[in-house]
N, C-alpha and C. Protein backbone atom coordinates (compact mmCIF):
# COMPACT_ATOMS: atom_id res chain seq x y z
N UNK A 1 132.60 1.53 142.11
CA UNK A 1 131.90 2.53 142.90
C UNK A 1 130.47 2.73 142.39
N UNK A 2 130.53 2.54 140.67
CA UNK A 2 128.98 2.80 140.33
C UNK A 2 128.27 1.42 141.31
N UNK A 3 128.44 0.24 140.73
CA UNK A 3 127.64 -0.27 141.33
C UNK A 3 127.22 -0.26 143.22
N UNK A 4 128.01 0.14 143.80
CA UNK A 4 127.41 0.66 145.38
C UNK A 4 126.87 1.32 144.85
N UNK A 5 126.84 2.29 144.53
CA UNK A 5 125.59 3.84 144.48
C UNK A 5 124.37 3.12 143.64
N UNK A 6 124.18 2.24 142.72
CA UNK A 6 123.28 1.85 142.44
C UNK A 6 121.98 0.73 143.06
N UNK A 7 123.56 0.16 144.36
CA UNK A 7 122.87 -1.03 145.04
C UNK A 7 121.96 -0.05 146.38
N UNK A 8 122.99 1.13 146.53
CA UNK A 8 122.00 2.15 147.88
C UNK A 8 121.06 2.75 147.34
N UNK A 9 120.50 3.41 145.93
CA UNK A 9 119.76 3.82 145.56
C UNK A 9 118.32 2.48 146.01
N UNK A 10 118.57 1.16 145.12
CA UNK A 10 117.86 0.37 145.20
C UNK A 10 117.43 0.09 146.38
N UNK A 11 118.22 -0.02 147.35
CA UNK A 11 117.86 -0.20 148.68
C UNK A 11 116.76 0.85 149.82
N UNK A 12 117.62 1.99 149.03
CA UNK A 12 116.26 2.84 149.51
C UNK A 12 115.12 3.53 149.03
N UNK A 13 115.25 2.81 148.07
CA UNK A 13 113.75 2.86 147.17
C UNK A 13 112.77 1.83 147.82
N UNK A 14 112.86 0.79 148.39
CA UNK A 14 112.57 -0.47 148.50
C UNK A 14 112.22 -0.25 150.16
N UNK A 15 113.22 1.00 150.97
CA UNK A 15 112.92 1.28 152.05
C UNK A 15 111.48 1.96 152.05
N UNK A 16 111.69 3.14 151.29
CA UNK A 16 110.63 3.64 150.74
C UNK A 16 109.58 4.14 150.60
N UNK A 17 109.25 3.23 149.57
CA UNK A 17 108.41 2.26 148.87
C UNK A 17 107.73 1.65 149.99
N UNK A 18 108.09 1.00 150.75
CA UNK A 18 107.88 0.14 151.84
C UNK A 18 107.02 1.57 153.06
N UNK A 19 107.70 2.15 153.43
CA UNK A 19 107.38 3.63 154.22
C UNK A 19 106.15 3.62 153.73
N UNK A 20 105.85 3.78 152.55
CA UNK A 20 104.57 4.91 151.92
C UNK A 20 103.68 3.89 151.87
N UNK A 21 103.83 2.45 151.87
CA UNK A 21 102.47 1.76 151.91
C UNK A 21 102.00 1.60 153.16
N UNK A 22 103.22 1.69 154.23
CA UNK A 22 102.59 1.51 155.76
C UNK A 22 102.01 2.24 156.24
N UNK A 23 102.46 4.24 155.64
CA UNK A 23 101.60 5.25 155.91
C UNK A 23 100.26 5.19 155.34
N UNK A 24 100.10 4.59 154.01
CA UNK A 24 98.91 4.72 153.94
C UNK A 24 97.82 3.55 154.61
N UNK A 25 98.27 2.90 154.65
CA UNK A 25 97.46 1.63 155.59
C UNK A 25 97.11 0.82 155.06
N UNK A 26 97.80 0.24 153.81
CA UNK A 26 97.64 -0.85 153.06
C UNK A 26 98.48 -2.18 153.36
N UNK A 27 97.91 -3.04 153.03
CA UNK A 27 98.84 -4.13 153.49
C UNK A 27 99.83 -4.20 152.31
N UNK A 28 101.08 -4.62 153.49
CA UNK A 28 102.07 -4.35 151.65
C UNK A 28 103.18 -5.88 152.30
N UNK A 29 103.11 -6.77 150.89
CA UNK A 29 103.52 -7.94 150.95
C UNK A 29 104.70 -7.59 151.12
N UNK A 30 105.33 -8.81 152.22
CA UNK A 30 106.89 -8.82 152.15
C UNK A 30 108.19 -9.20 151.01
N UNK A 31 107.54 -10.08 150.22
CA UNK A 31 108.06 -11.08 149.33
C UNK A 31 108.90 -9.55 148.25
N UNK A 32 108.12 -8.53 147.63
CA UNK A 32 108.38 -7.58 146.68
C UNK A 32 109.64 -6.83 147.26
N UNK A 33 109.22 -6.61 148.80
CA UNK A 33 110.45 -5.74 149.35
C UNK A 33 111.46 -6.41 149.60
N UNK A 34 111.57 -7.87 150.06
CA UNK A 34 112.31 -8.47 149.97
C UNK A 34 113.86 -8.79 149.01
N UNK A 35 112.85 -9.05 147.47
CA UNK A 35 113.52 -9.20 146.59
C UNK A 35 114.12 -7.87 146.58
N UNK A 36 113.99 -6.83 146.53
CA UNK A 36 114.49 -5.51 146.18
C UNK A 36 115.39 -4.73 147.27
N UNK A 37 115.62 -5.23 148.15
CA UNK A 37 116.40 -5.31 149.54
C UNK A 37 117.59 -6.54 148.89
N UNK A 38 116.91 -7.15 148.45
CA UNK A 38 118.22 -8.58 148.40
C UNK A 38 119.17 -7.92 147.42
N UNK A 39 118.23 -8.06 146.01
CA UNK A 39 118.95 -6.92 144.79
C UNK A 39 120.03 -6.04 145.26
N UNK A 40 119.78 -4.86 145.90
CA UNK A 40 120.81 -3.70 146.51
C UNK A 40 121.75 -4.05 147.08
N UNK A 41 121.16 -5.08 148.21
CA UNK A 41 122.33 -5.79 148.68
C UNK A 41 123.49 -6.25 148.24
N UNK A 42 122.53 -7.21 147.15
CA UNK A 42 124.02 -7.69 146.19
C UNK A 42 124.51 -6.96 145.48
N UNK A 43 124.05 -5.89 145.12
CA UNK A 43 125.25 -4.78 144.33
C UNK A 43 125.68 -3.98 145.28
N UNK A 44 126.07 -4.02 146.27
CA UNK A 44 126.77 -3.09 147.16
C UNK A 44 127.63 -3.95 147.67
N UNK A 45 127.54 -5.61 147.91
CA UNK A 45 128.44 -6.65 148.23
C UNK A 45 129.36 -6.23 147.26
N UNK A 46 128.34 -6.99 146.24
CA UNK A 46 129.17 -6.71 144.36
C UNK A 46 130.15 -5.55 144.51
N UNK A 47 129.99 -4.31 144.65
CA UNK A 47 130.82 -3.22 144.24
C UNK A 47 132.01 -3.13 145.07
N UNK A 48 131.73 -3.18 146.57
CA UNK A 48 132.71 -3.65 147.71
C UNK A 48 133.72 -4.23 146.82
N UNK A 49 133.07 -5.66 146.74
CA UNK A 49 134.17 -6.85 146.39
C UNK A 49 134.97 -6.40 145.27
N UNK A 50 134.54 -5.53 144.40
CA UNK A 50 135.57 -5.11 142.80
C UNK A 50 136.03 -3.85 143.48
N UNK A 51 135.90 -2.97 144.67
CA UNK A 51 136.74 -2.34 144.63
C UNK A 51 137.89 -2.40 145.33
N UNK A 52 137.47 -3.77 146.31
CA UNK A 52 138.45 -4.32 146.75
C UNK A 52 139.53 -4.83 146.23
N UNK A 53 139.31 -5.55 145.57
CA UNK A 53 140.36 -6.37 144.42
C UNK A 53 140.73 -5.23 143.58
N UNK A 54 140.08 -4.14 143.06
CA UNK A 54 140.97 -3.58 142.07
C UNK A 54 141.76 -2.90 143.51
N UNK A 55 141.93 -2.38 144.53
CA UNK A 55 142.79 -2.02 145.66
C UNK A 55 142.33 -0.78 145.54
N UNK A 56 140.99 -0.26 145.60
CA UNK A 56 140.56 1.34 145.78
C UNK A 56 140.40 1.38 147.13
N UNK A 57 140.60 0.58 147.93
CA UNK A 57 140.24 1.33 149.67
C UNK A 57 141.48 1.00 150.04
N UNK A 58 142.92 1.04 150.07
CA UNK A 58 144.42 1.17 150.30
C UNK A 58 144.53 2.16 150.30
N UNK A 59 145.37 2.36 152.25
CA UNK A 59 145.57 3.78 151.66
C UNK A 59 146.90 3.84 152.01
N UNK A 60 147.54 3.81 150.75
CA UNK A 60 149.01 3.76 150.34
C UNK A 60 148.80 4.89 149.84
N UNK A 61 149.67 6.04 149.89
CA UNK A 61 150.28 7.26 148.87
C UNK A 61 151.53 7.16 148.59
């Protein structure tokens, strides 16, 4: 579970981040947001996939 909350943090930092350079009217390269969009991504795949396998979204009682 940590790692989702760490991969959505990243992700919307990167959203952002991204926001505040378009408000100000700077050109803002894709390549930086990219990588940092990909990053989050993969830790929210990442966290999915281990909480899958350890069986935290079953809902057996």
């Amino acid at each position: 579970m940590f790692r989702i909350a760490i991969g959505v943090f990243i992700l919307f930092g990167a959203v952002g981040h991204e926001d505040m350079l378009i408000e100000m009217n700077e050109p803002a390269p894709l390549l930086p947001f990219l990588i940092k969009a990909v990053i989050g991504i993969a830790f929210v795949s990442w966290g999915v996939y281990s909480c899958k396998e350890k069986g935290i979204f079953r809902d057996e009682y």
